[in-house]
N, C-alpha and C. Protein backbone atom coordinates (compact mmCIF):
# COMPACT_ATOMS: atom_id res chain seq x y z
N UNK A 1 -41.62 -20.83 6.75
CA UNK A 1 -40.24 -21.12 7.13
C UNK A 1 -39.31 -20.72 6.00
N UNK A 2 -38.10 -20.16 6.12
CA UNK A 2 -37.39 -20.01 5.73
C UNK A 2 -36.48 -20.42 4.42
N UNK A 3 -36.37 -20.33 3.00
CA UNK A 3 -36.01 -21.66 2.77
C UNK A 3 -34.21 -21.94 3.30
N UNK A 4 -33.45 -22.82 3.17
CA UNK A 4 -32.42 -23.16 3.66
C UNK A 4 -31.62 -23.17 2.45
N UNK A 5 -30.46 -22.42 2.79
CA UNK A 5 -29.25 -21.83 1.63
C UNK A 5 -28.44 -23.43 1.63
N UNK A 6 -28.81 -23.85 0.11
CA UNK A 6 -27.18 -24.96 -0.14
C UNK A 6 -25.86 -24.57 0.02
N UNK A 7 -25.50 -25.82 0.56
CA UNK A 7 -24.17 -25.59 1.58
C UNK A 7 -23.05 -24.75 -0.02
N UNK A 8 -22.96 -24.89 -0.95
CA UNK A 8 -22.55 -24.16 -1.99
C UNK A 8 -22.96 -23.04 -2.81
N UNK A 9 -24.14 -22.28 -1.72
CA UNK A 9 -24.68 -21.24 -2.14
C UNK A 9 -23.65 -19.91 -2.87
N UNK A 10 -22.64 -19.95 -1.68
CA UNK A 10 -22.11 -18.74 -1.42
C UNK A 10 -20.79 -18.80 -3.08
N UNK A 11 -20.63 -20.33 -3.03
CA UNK A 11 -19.25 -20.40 -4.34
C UNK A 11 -20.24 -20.04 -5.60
N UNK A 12 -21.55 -20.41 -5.61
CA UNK A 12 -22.01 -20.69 -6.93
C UNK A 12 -22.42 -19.08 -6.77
N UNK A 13 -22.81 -17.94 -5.75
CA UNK A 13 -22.61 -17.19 -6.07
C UNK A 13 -21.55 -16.46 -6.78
N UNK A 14 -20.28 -16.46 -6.16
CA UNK A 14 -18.84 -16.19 -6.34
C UNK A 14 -18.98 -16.52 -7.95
N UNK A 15 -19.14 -17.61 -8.30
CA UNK A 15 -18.98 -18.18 -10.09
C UNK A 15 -20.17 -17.38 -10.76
N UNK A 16 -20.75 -16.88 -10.33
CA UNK A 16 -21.57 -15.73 -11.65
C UNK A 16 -21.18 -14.24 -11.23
N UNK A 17 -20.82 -14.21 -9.98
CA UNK A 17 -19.98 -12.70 -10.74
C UNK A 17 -18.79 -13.20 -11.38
N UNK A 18 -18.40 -14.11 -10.95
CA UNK A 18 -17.09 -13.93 -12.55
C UNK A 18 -17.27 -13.73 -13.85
N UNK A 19 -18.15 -14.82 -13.92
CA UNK A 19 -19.20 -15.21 -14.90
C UNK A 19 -20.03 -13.71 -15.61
N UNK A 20 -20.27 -12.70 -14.97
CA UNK A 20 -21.13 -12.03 -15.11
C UNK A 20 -19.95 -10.60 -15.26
N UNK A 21 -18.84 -10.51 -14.88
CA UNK A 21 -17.99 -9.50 -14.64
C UNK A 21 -17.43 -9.65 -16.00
N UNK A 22 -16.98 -10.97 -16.31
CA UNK A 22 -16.43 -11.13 -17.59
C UNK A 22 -17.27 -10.67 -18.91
N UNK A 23 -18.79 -11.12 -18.94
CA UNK A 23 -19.61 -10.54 -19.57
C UNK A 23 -20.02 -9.30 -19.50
N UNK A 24 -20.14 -8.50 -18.83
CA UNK A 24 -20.09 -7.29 -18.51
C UNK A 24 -19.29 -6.58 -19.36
N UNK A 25 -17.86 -7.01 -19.12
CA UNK A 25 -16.41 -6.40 -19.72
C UNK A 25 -16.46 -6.89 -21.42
N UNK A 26 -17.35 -7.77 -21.86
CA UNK A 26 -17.48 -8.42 -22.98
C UNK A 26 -18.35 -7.73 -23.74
N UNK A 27 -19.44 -7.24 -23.47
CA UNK A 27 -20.64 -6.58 -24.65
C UNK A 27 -20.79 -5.44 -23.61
N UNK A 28 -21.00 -5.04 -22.54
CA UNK A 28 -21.15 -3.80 -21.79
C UNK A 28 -22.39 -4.38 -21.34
N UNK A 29 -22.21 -3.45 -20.13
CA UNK A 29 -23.18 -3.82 -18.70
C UNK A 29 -24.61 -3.35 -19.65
N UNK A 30 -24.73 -2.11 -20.10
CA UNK A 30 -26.12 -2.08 -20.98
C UNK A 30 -26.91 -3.06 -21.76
N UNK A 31 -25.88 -3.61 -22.74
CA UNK A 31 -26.07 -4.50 -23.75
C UNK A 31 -26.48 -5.56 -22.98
N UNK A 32 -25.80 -6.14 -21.67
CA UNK A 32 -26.39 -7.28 -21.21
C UNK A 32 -27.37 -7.40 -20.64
N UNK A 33 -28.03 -8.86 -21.01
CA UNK A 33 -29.67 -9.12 -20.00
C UNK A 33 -29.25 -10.34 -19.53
N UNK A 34 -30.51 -10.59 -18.42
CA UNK A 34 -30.63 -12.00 -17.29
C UNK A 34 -30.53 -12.71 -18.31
N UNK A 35 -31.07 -12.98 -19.26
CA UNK A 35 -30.50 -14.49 -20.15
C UNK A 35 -29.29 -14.35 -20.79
N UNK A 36 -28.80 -13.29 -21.09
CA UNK A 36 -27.06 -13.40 -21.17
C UNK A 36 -26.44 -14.06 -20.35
N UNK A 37 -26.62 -13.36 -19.44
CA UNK A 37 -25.84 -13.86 -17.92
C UNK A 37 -26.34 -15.16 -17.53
N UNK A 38 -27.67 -15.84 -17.63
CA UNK A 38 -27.63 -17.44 -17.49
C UNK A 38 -27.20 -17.98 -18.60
N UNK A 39 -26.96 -17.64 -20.08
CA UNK A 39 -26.37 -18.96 -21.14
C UNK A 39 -25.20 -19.04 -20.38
N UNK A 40 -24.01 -17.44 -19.91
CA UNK A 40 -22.98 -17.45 -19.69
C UNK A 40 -22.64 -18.24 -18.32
N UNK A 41 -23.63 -18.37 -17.59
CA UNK A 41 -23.38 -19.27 -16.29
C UNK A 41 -23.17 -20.80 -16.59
N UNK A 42 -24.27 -20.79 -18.07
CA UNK A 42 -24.50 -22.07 -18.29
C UNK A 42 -25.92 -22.75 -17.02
N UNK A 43 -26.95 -21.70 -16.96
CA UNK A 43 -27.72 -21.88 -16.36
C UNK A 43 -28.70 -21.96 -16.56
N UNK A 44 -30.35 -21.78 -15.90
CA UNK A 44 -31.79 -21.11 -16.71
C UNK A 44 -31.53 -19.62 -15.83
N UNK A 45 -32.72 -18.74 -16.36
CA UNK A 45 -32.79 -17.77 -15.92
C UNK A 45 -33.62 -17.76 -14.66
N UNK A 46 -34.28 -19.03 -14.60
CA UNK A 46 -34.74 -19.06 -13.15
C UNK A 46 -34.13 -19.61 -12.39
N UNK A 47 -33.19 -20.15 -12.37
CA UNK A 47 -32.19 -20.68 -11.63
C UNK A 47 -31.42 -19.63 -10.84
N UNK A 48 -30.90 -18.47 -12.38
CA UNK A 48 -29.95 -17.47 -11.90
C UNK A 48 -30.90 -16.44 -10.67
N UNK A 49 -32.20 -16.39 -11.21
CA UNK A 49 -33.07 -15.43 -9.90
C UNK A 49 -33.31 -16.15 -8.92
N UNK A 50 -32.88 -17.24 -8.61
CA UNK A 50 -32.55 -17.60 -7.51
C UNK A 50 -31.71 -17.65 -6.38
N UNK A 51 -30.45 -16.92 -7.07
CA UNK A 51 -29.36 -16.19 -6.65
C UNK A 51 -29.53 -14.88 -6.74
N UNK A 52 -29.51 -14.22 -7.91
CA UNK A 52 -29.80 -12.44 -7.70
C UNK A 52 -31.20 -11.96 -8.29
N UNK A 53 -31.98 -11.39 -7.62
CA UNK A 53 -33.28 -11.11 -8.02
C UNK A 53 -33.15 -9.92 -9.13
N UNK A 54 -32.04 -9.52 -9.71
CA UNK A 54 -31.67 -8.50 -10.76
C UNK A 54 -30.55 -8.31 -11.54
N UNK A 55 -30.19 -7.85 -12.47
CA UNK A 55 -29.00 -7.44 -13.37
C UNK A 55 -28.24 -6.86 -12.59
N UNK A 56 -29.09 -5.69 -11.43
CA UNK A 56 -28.38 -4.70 -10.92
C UNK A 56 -28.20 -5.00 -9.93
N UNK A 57 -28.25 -6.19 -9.07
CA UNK A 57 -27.77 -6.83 -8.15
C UNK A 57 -26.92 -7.22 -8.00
N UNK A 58 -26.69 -8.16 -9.56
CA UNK A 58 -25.52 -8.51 -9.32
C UNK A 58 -24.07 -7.55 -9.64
N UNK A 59 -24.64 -6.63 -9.91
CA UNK A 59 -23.42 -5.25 -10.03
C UNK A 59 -22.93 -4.85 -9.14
N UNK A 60 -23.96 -4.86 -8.46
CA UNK A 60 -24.09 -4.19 -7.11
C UNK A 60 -22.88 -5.02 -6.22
N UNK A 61 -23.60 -6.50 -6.26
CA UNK A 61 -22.51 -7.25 -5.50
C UNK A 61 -21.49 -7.66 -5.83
N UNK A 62 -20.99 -7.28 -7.28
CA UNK A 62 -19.88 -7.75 -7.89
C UNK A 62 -18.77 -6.03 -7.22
N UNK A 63 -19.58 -5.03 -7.35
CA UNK A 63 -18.46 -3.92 -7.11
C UNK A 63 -18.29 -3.76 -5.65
N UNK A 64 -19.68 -4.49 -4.72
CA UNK A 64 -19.16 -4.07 -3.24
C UNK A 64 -18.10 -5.09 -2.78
N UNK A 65 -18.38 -6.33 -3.26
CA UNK A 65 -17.29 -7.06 -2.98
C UNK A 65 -15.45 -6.98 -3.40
N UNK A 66 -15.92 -6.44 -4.82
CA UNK A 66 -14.47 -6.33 -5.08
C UNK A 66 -14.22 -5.07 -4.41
N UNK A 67 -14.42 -3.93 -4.01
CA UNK A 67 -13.88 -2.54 -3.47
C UNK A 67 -13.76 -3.31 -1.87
N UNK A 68 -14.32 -3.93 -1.32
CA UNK A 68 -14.01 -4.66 -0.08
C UNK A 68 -12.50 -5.20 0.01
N UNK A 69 -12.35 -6.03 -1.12
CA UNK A 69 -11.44 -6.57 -1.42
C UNK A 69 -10.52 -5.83 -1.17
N UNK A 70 -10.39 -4.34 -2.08
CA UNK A 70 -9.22 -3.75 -2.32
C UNK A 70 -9.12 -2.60 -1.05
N UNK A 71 -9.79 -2.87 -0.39
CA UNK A 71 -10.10 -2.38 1.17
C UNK A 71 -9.14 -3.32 1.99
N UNK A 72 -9.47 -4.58 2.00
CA UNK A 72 -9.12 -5.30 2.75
C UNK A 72 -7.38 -5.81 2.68
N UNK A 73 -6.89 -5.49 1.07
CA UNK A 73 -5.67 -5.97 0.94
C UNK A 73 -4.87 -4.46 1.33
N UNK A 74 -5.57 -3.47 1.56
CA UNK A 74 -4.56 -2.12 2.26
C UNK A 74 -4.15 -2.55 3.61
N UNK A 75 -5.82 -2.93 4.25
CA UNK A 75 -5.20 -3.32 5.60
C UNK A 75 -4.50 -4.24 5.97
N UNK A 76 -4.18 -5.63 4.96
CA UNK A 76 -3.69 -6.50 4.96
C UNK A 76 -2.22 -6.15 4.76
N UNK A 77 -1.86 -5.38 3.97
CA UNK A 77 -0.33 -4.59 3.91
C UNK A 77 0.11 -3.37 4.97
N UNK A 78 -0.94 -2.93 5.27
CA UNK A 78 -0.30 -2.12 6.32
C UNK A 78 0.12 -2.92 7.68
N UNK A 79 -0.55 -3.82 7.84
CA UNK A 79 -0.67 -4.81 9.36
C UNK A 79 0.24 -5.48 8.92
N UNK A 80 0.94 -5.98 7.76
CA UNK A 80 1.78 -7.07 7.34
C UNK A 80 3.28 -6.07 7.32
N UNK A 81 3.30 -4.87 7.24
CA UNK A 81 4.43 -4.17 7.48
C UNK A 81 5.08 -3.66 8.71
N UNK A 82 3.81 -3.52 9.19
CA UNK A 82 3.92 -3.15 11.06
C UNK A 82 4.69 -4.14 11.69
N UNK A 83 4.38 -5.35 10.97
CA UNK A 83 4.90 -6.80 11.78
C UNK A 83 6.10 -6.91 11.61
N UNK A 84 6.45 -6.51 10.20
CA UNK A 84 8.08 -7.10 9.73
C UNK A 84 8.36 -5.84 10.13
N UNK A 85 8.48 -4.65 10.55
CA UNK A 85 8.81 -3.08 10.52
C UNK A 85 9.37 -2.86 9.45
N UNK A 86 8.76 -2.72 8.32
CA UNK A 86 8.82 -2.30 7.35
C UNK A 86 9.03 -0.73 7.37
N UNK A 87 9.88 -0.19 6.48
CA UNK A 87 10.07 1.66 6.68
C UNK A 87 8.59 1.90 5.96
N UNK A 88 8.18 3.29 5.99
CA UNK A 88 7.02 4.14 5.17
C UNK A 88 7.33 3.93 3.35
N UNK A 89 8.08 3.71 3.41
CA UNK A 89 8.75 3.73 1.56
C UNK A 89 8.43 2.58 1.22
N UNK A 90 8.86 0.98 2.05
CA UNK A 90 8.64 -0.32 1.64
C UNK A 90 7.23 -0.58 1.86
N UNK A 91 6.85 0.15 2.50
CA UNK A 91 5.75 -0.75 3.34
C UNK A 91 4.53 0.48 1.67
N UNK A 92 4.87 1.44 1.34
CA UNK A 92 4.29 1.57 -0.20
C UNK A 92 4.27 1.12 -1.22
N UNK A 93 5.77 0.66 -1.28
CA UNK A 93 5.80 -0.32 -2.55
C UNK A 93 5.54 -1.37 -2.21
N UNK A 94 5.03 -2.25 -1.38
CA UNK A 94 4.22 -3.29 -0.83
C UNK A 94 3.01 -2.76 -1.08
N UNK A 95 2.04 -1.91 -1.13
CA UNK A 95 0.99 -1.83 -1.46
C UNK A 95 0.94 -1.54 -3.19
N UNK A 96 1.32 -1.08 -3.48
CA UNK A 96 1.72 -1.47 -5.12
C UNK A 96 1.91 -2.37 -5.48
N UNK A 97 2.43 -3.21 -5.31
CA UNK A 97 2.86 -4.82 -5.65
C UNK A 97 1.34 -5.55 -4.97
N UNK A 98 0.72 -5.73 -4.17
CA UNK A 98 -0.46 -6.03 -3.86
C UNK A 98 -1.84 -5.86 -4.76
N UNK A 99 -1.67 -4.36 -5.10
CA UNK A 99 -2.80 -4.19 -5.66
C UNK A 99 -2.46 -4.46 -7.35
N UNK A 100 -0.95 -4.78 -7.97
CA UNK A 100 -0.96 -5.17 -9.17
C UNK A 100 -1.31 -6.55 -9.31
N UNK A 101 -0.94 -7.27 -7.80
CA UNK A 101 -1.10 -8.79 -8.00
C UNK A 101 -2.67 -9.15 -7.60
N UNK A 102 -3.39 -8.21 -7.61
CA UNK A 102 -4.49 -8.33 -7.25
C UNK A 102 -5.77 -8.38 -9.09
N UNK A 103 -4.96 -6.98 -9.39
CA UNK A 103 -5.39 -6.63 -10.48
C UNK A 103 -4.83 -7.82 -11.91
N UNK A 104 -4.15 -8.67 -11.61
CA UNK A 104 -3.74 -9.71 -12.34
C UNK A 104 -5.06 -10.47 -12.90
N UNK A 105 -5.33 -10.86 -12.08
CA UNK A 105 -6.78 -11.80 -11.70
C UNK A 105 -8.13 -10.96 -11.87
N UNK A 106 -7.77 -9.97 -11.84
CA UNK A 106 -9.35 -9.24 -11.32
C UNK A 106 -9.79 -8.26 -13.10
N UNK A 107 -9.20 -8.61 -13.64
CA UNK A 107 -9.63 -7.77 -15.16
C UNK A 107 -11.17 -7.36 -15.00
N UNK A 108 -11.86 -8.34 -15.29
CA UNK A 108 -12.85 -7.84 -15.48
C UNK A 108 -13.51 -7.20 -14.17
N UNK A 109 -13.77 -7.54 -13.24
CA UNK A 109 -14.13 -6.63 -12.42
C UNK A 109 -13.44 -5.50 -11.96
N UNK A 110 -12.17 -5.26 -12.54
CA UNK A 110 -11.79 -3.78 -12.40
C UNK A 110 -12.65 -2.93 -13.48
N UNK A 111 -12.46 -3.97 -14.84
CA UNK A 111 -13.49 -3.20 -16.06
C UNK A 111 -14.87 -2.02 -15.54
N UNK A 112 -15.34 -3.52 -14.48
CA UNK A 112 -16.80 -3.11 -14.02
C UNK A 112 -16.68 -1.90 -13.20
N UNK A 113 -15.27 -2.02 -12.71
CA UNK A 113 -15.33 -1.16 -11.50
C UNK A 113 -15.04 0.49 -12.23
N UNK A 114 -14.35 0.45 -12.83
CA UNK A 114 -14.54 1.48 -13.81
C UNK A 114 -15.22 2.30 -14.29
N UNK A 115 -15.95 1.13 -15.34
CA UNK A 115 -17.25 1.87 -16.36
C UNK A 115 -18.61 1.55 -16.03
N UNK A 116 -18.94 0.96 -14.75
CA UNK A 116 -19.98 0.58 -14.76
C UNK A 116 -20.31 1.02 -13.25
N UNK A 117 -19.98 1.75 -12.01
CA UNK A 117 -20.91 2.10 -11.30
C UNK A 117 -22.37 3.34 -11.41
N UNK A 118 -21.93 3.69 -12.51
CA UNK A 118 -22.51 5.13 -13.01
C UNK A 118 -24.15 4.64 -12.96
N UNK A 119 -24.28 3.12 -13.33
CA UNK A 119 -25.42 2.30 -13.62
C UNK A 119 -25.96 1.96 -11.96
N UNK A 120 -25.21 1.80 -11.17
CA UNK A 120 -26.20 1.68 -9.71
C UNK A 120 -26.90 2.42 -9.59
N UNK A 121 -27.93 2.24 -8.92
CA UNK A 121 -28.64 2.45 -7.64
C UNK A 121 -28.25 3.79 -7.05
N UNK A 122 -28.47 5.37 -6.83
CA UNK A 122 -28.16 5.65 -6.04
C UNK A 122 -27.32 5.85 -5.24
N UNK A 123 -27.89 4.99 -4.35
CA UNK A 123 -27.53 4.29 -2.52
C UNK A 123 -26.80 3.50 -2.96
N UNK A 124 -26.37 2.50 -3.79
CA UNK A 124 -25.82 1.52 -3.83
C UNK A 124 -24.38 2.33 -4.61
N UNK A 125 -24.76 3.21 -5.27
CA UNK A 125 -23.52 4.00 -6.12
C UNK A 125 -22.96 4.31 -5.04
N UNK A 126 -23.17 5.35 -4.13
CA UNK A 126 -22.66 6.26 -3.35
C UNK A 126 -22.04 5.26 -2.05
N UNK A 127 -22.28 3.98 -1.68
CA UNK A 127 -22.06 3.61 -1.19
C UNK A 127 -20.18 2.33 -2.08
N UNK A 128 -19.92 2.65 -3.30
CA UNK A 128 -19.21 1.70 -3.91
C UNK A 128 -18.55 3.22 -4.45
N UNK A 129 -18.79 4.06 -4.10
CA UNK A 129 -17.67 5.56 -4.32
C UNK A 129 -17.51 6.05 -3.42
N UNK A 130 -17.97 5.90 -2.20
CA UNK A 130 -17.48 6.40 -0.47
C UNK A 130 -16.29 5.09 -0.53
N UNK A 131 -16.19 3.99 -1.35
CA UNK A 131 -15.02 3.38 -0.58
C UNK A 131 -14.05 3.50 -1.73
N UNK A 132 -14.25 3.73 -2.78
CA UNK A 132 -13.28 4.22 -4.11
C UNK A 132 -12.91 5.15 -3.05
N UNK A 133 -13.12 6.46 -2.66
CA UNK A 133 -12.73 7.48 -2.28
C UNK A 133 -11.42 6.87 -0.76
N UNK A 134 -12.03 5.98 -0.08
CA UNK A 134 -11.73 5.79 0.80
C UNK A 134 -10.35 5.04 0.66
N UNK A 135 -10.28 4.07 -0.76
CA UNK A 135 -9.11 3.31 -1.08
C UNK A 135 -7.74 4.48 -1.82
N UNK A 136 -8.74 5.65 -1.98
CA UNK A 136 -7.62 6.72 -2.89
C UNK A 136 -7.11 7.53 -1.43
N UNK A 137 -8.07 8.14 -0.54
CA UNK A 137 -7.33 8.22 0.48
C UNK A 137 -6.13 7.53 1.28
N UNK A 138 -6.63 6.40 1.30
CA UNK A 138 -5.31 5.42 2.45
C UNK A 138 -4.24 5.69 1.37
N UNK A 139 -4.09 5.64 0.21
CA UNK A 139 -3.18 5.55 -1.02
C UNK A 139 -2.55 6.86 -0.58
N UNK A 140 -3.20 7.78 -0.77
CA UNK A 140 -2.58 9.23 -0.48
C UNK A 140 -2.24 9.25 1.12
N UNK A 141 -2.71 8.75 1.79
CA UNK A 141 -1.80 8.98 2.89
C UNK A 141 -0.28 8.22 3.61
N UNK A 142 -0.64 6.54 2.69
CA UNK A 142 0.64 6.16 2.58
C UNK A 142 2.19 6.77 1.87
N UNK A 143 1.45 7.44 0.62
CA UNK A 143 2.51 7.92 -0.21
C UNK A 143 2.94 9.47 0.34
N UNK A 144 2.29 9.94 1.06
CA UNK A 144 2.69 11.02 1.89
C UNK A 144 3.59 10.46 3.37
N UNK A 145 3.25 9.35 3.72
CA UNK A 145 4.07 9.34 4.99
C UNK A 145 5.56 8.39 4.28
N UNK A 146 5.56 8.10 3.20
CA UNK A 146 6.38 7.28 2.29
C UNK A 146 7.44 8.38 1.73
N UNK A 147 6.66 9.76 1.35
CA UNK A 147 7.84 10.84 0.65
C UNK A 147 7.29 12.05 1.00
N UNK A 148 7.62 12.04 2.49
CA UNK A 148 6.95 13.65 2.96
C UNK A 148 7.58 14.72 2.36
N UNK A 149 9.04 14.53 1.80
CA UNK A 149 9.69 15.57 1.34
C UNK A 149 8.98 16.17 -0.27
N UNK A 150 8.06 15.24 -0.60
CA UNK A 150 7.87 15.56 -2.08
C UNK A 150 5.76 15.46 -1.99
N UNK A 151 5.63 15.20 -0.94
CA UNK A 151 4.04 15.00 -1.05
C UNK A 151 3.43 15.78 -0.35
N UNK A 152 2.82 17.20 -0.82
CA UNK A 152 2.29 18.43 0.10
C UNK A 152 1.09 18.18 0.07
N UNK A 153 0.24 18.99 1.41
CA UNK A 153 -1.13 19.44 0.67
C UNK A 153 -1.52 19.97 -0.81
N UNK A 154 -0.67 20.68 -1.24
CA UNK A 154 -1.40 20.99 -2.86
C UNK A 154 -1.25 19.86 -3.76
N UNK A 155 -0.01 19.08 -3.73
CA UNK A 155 0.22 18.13 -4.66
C UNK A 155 -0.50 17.00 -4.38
N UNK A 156 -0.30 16.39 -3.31
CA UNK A 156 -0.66 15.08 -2.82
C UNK A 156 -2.13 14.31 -3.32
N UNK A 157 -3.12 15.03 -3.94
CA UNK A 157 -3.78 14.25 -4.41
C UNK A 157 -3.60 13.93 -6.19
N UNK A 158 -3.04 14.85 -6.56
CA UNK A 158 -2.11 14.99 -7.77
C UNK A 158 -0.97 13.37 -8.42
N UNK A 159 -0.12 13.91 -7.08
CA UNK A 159 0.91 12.42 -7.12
C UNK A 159 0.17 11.06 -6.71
N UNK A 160 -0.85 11.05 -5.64
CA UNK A 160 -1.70 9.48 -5.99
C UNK A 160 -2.24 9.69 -7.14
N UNK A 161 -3.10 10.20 -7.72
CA UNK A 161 -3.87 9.81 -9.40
C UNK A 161 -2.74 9.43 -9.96
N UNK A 162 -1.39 10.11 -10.20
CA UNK A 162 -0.35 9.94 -10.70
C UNK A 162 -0.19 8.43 -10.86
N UNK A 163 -0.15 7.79 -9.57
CA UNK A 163 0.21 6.10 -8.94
C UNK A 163 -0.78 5.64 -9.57
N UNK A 164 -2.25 5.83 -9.52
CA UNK A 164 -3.37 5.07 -9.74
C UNK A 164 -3.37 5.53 -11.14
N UNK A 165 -3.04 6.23 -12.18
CA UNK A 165 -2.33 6.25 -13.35
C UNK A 165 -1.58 5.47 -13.89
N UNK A 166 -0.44 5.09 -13.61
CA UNK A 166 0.25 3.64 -14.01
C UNK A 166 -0.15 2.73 -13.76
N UNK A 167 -0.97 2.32 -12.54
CA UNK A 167 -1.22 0.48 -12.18
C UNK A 167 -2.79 0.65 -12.38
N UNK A 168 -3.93 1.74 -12.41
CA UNK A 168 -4.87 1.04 -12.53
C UNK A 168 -5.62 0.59 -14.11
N UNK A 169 -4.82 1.14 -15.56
CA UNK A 169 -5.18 0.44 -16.81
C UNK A 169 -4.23 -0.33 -17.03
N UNK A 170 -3.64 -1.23 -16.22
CA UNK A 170 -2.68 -2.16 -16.71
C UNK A 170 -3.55 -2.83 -17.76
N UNK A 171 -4.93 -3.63 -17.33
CA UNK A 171 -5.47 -4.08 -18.09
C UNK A 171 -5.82 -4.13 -19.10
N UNK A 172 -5.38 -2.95 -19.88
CA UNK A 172 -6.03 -2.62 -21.22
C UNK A 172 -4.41 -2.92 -22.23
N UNK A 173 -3.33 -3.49 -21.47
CA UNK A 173 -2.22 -3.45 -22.26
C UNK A 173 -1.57 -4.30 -21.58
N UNK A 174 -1.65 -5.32 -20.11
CA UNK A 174 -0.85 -5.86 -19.54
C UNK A 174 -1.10 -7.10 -19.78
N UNK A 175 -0.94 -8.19 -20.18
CA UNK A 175 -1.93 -9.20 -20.06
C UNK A 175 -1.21 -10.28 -19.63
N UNK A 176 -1.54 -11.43 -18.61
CA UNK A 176 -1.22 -12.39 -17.79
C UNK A 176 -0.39 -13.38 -18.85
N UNK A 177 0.55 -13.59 -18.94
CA UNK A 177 1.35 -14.43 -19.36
C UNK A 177 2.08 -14.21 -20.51
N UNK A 178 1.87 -12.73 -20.33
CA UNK A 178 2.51 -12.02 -21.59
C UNK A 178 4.46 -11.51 -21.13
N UNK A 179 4.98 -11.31 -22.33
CA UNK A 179 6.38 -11.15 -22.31
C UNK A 179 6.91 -10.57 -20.73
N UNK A 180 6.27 -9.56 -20.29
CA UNK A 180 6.12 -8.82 -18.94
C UNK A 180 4.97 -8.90 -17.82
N UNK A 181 5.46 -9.52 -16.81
CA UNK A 181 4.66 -9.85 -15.78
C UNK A 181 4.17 -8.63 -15.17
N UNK A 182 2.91 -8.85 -14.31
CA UNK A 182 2.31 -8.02 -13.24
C UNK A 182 3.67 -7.73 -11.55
N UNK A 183 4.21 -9.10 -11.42
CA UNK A 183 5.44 -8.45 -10.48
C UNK A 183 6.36 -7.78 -11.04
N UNK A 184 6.93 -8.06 -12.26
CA UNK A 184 7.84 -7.23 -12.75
C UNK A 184 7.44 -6.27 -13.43
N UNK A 185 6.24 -5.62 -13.41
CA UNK A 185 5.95 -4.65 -13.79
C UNK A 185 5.91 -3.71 -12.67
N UNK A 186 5.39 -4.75 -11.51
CA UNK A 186 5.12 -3.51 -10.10
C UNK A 186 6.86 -2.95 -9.90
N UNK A 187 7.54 -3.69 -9.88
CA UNK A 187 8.73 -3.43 -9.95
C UNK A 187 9.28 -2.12 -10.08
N UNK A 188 8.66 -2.11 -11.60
CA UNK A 188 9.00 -1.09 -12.61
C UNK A 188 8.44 0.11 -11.75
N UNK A 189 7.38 -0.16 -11.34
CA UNK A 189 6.29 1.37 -10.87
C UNK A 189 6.96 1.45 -9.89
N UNK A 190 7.62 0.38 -8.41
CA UNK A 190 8.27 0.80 -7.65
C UNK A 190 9.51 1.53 -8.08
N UNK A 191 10.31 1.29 -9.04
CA UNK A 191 11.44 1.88 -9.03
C UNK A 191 11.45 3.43 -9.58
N UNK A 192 10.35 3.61 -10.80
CA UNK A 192 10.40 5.12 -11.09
C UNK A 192 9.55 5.92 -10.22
N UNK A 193 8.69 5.56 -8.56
CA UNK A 193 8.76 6.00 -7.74
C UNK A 193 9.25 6.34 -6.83
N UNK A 194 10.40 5.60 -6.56
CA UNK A 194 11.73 5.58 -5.95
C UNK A 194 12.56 7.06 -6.45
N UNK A 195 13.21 6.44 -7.52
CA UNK A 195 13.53 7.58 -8.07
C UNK A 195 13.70 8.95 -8.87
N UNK A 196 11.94 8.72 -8.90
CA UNK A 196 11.14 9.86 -9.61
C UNK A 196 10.70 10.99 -7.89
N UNK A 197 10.68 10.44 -7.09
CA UNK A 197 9.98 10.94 -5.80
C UNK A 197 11.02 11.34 -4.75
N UNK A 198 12.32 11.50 -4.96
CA UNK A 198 12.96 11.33 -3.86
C UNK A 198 13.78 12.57 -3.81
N UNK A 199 13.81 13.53 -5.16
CA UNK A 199 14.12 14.91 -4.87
C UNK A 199 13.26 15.80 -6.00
N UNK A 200 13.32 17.18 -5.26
CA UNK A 200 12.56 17.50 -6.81
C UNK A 200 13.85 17.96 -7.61
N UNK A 201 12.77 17.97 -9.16
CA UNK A 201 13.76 18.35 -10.33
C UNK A 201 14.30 19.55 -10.15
């Protein structure tokens, strides 16, 4: 029989990828082992393989979940603009402001998301870079239906890296409660897209 998952399986998962994302971003995914990651849980190491049967598991599930995530808050802004009828322009800088207020919270597993799929699996890589790819697409096709006058086939994958250029190392210089916020920073990225995008030079 089966054994039966505690009703707090799923949070105490949730608390070692934090746990484990933060460490990760702390000595590097190499440097770390299963007993890193249980002192840092504050666990045993048989405890923690009771949750992930590997190092690379929990990578695994720390990057499919967060790229889900940042999957899920596109569709969450596009469906949330449709509603209010938001124009193609707002309903972009709404996804900018989303994914900075996302990236507020998420340091270290952006870290991971970064420098550390190179270390999956394969199957498990190719499957956590089919949706990287997939989150840079919707990006590029919002910001094309946002400034058709300035976003061509030749440029257009050009001007998203451009976007994912300013907001995705906030982390390495932005930091939560510092002089300048993550909204008033998206701000900032909305406005010199505004009027960086709206004629050419």
């Amino acid at each position: 029989m089966a054994r039966t998952r505690a009703p707090d399986h799923e949070s105490q998962r949730e608390q070692i990828l934090e746990l484990a994302a933060a460490k990760f971003a702390q000595t590097s995914y190499p440097s770390t082992s299963m007993a890193d990651l249980a002192a840092a849980s504050g666990t045993s190491k048989a405890r923690l393989y009771h949750y992930y049967e590997s190092k690379e598991a929990i990578l695994f599930d720390l990057l499919d979940r967060y790229t889900k995530r940042l999957m899920l808050i596109i569709a969450e802004v596009e469906g949330s603009s449709q509603r209010r009828g938001l124009s193609e322009r707002e309903t972009f800088a709404e996804l900018v402001r989303a994914f900075l207020a996302e990236y507020e919270t998420s340091h270290s597993r952006h870290v991971a998301l970064l420098n550390d799929v190179k270390y999956l699996l394969e199957t498990q890589r190719e499957i956590v870079l089919n949706r990287q790819r997939d989150i840079v697409a919707a990006f590029a096709r919002q910001l094309a239906r946002a400034y058709p006058e300035r976003a061509t086939k030749e440029n257009q994958t050009a001007l998203t890296m451009m976007v994912f250029g300013m907001i995705n190392w906030t982390f390495t210089w932005l930091k939560p409660g510092g002089r300048l916020g993550y909204s008033e920073f998206a701000e900032q990225v909305v406005s010199v897209l505004e009027h960086g995008l709206l004629a050419k030079a």
